[in-house]
PDB file of N, CA and C in Angstrom:
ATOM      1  N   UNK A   1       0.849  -1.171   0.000  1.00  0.00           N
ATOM      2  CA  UNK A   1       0.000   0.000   0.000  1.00  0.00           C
ATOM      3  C   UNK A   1       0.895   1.233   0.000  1.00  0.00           C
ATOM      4  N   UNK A   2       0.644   1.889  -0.717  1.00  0.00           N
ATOM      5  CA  UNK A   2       1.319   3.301  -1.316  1.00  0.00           C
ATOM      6  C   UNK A   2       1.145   4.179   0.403  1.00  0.00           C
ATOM      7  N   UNK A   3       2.220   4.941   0.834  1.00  0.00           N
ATOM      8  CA  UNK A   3       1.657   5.904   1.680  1.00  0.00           C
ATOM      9  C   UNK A   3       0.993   7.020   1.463  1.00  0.00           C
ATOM     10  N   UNK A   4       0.946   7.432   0.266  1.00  0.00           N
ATOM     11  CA  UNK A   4       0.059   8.071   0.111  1.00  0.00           C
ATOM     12  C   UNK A   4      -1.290   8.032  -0.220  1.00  0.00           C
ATOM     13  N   UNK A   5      -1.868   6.374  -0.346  1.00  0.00           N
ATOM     14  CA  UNK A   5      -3.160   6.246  -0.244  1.00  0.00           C
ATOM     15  C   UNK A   5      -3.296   5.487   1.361  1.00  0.00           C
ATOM     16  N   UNK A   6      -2.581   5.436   2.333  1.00  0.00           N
ATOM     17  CA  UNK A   6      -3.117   5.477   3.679  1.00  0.00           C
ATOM     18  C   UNK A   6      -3.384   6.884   4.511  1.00  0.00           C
ATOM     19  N   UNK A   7      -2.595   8.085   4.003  1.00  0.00           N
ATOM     20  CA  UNK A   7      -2.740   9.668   4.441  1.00  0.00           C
ATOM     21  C   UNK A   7      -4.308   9.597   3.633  1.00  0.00           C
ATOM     22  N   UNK A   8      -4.363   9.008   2.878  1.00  0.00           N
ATOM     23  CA  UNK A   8      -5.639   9.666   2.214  1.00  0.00           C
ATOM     24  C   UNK A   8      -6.990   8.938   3.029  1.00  0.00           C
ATOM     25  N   UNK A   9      -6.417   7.937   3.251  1.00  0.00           N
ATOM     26  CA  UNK A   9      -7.654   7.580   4.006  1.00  0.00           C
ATOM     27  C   UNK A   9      -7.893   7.322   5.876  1.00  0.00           C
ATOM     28  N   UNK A  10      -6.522   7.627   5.876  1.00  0.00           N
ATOM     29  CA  UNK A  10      -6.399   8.664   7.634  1.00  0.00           C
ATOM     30  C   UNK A  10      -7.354   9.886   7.529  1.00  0.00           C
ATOM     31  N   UNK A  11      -6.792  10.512   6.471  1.00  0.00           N
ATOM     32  CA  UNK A  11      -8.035  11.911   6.469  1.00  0.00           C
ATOM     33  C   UNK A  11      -9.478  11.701   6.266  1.00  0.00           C
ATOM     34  N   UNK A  12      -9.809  10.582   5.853  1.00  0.00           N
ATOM     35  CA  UNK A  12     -11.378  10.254   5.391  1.00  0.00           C
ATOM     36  C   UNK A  12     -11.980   9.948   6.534  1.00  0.00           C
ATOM     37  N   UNK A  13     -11.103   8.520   7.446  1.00  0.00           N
ATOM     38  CA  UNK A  13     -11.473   8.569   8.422  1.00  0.00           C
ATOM     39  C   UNK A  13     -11.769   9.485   9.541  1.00  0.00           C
ATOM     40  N   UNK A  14     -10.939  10.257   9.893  1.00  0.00           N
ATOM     41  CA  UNK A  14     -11.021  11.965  10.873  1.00  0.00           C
ATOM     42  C   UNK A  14     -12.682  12.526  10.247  1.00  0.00           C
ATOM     43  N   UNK A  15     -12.476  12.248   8.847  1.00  0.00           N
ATOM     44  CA  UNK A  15     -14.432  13.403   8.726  1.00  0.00           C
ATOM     45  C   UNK A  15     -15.303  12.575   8.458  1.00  0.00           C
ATOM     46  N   UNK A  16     -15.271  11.499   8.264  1.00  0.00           N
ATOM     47  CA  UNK A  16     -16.803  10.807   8.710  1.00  0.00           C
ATOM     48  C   UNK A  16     -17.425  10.786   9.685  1.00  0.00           C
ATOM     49  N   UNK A  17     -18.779  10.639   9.737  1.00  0.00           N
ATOM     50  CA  UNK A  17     -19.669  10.896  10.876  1.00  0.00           C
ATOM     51  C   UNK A  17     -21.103   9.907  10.286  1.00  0.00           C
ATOM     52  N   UNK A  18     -21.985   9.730  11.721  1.00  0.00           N
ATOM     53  CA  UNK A  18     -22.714   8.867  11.462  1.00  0.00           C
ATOM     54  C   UNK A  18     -23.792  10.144  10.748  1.00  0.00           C
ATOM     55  N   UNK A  19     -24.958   9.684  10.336  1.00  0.00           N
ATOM     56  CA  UNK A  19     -25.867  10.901   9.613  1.00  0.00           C
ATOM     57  C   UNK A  19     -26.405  11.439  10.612  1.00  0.00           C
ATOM     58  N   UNK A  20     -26.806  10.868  11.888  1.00  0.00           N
ATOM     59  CA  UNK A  20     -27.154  11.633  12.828  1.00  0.00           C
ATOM     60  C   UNK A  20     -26.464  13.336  13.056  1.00  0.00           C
ATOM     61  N   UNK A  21     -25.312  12.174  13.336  1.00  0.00           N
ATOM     62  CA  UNK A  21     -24.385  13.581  14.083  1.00  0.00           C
ATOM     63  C   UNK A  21     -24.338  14.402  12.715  1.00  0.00           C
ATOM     64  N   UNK A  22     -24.255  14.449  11.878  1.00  0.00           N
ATOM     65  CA  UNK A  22     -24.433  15.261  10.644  1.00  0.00           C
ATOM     66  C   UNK A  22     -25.523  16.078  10.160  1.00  0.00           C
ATOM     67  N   UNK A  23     -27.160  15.911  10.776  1.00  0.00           N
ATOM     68  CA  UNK A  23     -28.220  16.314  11.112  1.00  0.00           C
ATOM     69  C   UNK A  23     -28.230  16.839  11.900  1.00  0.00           C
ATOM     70  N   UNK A  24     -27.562  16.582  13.403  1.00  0.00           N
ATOM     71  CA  UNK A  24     -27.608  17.628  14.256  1.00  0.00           C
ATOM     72  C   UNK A  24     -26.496  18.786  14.038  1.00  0.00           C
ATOM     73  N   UNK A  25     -25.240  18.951  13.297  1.00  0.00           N
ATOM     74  CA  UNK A  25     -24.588  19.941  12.633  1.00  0.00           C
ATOM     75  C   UNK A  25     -25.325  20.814  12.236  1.00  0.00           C
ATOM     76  N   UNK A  26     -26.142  20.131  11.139  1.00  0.00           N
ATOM     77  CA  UNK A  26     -26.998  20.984  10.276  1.00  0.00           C
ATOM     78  C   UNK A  26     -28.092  21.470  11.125  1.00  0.00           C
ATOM     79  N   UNK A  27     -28.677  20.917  11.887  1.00  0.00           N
ATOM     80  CA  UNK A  27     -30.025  21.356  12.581  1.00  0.00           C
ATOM     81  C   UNK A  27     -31.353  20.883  11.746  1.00  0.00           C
ATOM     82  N   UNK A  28     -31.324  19.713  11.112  1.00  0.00           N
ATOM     83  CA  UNK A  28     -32.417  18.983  10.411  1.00  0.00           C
ATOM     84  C   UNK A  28     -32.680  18.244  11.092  1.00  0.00           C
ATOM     85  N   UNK A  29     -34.322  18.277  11.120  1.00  0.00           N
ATOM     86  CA  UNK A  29     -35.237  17.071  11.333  1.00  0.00           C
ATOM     87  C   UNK A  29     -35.150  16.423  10.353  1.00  0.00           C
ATOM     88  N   UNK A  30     -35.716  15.437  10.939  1.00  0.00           N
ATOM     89  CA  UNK A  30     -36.031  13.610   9.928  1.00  0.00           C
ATOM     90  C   UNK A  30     -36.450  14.485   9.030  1.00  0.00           C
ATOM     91  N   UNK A  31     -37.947  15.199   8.834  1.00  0.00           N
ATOM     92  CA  UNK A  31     -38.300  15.667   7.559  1.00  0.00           C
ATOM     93  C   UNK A  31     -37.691  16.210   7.025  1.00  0.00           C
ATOM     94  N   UNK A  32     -37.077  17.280   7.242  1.00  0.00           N
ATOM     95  CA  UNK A  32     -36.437  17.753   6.634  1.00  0.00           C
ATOM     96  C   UNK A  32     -35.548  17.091   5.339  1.00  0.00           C
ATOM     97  N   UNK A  33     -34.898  16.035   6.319  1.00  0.00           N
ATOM     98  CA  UNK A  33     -33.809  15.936   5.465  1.00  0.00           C
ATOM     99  C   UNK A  33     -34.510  14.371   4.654  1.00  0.00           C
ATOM    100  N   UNK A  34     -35.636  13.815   4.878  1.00  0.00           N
ATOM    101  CA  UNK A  34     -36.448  12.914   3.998  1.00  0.00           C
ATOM    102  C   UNK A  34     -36.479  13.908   3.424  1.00  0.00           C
ATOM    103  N   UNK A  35     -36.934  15.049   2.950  1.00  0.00           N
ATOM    104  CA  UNK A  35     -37.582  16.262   1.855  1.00  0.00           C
ATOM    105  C   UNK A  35     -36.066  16.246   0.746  1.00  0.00           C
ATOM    106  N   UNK A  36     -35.195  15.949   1.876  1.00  0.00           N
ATOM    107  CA  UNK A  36     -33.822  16.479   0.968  1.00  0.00           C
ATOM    108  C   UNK A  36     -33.267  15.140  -0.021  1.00  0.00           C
ATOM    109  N   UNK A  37     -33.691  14.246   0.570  1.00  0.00           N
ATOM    110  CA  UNK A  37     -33.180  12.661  -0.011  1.00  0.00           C
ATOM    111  C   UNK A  37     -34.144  12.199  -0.720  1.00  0.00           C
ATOM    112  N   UNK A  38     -35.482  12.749  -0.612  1.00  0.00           N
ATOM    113  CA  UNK A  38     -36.379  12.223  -1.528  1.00  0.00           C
ATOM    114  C   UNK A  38     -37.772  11.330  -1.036  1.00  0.00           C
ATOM    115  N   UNK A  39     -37.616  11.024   0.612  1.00  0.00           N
ATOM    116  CA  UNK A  39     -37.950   9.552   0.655  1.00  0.00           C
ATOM    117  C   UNK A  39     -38.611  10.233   1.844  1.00  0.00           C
ATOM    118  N   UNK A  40     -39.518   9.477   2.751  1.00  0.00           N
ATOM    119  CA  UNK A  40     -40.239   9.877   3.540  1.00  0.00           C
ATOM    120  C   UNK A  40     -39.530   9.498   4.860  1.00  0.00           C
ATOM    121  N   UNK A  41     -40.476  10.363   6.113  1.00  0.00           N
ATOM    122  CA  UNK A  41     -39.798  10.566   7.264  1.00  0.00           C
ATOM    123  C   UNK A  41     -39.297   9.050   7.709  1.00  0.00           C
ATOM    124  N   UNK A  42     -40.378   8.185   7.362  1.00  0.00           N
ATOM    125  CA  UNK A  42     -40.341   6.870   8.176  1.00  0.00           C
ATOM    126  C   UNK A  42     -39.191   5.989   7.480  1.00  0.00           C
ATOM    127  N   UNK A  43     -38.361   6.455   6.175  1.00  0.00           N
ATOM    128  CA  UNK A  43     -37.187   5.886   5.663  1.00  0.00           C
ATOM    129  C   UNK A  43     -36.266   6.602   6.774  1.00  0.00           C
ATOM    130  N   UNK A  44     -36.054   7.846   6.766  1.00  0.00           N
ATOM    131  CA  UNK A  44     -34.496   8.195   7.844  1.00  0.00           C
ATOM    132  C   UNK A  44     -35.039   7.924   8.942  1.00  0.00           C
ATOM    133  N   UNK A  45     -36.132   7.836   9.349  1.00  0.00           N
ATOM    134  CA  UNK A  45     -35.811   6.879  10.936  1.00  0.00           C
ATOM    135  C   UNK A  45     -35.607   5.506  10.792  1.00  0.00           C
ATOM    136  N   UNK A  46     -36.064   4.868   9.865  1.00  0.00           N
ATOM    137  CA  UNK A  46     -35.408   3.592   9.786  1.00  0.00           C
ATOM    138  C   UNK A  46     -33.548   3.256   9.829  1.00  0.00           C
ATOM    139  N   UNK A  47     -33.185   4.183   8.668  1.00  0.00           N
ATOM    140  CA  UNK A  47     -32.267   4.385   8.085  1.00  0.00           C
ATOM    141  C   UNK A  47     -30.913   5.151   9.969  1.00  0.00           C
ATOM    142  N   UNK A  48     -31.927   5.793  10.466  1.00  0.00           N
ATOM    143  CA  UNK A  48     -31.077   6.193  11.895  1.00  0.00           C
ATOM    144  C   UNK A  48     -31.159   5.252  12.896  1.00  0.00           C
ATOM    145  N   UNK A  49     -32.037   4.229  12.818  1.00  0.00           N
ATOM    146  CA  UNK A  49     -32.074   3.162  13.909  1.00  0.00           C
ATOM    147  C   UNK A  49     -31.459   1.941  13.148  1.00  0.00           C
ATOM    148  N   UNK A  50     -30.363   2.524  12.485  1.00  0.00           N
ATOM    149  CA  UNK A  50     -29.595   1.334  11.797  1.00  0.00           C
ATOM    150  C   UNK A  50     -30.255   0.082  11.165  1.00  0.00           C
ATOM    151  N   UNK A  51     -31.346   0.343  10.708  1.00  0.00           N
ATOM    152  CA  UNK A  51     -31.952  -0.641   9.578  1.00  0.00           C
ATOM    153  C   UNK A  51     -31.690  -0.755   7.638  1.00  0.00           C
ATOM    154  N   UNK A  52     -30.122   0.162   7.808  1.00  0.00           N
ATOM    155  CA  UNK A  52     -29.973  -0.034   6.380  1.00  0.00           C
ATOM    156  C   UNK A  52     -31.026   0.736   5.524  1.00  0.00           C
ATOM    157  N   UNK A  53     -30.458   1.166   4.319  1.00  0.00           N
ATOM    158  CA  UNK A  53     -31.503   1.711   3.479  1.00  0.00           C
ATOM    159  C   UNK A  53     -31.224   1.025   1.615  1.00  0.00           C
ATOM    160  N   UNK A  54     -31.818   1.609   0.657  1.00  0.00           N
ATOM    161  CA  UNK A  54     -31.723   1.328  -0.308  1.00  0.00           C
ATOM    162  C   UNK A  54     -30.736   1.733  -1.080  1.00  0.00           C
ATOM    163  N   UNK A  55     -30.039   1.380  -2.093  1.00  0.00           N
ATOM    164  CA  UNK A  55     -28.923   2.119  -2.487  1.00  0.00           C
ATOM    165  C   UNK A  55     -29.105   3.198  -3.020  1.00  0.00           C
ATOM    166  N   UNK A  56     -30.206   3.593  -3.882  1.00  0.00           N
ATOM    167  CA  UNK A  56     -30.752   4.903  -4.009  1.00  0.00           C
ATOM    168  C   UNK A  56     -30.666   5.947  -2.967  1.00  0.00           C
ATOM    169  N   UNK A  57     -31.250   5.859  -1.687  1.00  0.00           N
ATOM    170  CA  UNK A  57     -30.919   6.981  -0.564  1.00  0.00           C
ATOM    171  C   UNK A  57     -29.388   6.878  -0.012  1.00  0.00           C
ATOM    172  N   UNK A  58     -28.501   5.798  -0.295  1.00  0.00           N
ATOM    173  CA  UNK A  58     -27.504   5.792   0.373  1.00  0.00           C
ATOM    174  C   UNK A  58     -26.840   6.679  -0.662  1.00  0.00           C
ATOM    175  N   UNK A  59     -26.792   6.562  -1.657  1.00  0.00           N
ATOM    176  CA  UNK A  59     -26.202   7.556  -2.914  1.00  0.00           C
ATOM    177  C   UNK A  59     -26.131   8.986  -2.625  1.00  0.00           C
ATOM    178  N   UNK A  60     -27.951   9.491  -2.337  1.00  0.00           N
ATOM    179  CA  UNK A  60     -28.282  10.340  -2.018  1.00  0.00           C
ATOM    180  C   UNK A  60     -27.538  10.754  -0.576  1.00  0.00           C
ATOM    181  N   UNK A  61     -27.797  10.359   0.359  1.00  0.00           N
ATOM    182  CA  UNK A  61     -27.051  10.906   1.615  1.00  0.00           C
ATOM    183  C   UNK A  61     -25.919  11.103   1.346  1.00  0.00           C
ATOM    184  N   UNK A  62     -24.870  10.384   0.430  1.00  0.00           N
ATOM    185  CA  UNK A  62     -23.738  10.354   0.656  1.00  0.00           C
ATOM    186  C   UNK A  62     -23.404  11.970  -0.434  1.00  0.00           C
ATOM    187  N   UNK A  63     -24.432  12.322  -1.534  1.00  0.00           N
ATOM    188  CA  UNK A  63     -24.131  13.353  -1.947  1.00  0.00           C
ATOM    189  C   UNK A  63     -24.412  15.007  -1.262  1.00  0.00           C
ATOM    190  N   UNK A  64     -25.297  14.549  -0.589  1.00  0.00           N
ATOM    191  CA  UNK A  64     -25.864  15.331   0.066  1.00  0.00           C
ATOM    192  C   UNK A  64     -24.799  15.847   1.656  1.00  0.00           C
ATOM    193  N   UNK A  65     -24.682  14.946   2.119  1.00  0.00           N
ATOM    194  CA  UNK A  65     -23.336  15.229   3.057  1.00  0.00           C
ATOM    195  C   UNK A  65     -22.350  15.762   2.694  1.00  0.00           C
ATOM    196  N   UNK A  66     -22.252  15.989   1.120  1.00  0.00           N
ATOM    197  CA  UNK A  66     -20.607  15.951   0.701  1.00  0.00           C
ATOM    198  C   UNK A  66     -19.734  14.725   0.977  1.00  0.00           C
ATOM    199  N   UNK A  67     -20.229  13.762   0.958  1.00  0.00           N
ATOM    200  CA  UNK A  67     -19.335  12.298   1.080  1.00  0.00           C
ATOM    201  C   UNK A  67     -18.659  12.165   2.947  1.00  0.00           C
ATOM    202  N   UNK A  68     -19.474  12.986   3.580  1.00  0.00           N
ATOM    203  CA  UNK A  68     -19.034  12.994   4.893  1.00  0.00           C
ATOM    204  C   UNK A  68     -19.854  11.608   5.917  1.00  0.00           C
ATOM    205  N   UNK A  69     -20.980  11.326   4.933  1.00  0.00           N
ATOM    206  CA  UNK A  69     -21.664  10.207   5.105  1.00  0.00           C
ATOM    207  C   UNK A  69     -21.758   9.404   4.466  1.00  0.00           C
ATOM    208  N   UNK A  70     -21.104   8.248   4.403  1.00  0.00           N
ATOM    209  CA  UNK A  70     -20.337   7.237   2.984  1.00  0.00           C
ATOM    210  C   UNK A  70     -21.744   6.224   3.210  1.00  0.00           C
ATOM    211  N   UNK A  71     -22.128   5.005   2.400  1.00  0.00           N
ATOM    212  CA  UNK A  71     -22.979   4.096   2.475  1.00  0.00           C
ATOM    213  C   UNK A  71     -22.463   3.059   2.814  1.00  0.00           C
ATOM    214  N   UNK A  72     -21.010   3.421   3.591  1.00  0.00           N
ATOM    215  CA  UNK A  72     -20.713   2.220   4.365  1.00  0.00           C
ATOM    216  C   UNK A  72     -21.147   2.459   6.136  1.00  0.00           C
ATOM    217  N   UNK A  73     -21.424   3.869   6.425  1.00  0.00           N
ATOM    218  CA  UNK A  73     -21.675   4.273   7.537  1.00  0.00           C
ATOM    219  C   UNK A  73     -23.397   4.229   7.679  1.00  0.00           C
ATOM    220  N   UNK A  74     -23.851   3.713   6.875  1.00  0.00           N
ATOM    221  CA  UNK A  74     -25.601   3.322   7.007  1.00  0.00           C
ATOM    222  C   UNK A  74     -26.028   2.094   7.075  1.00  0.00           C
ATOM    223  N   UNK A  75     -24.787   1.053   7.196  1.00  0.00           N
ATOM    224  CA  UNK A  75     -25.133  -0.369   7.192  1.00  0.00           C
ATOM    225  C   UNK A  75     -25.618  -0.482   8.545  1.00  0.00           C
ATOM    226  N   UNK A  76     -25.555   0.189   9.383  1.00  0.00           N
ATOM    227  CA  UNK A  76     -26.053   0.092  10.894  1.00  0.00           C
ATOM    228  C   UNK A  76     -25.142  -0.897  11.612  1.00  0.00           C
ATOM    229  N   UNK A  77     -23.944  -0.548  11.294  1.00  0.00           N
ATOM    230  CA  UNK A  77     -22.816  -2.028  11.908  1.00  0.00           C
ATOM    231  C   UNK A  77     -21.929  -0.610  12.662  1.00  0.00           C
ATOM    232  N   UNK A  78     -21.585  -1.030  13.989  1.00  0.00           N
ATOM    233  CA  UNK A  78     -20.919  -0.522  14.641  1.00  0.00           C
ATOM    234  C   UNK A  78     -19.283   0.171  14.010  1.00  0.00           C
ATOM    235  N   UNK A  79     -19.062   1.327  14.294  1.00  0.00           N
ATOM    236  CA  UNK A  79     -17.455   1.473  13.714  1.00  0.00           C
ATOM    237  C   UNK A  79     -16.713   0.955  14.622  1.00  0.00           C
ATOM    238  N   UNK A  80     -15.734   0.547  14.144  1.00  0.00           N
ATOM    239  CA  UNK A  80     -14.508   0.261  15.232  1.00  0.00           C
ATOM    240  C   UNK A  80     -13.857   1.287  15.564  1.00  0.00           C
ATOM    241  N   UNK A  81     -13.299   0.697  16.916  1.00  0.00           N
ATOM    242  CA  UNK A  81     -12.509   1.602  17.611  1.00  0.00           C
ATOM    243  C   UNK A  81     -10.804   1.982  17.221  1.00  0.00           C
TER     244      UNK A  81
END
């Protein structure tokens, strides 16, 4: 592995965040940000009580964050420490 693709993903790691904490940044409600992804309230509460979503909204969140919310951080699987 090149060191310069582990700096690159040292830095990725440091700005990811779960979508929560990325909603409360922003100051969005569920609706809100269902209004923003397309999909209704009862998808991002699913989608926040770690039930996974469709790849369509994971696309979406992840553009919508600016890639600060990847669709590996919506599988609802714990990050490691």
């Amino acid at each position: 592995m090149h060191l310069s693709h582990m700096q690159s993903t040292h830095h990725e790691a440091e700005r990811k965040m779960k979508l929560k904490e990325w909603m409360d940044n922003e100051e969005l409600s569920q609706a809100k940000m269902a209004d923003m992804v397309g999909c209704d309230q009862a998808t991002i509460s699913r989608i926040l009580a770690g039930n996974g979503c469709a790849d369509e909204w994971k696309r979406r969140i992840y553009e919508i964050t600016g890639g600060l919310v990847t669709p590996n951080d919506l599988l609802g699987l714990p990050w490691a420490s």
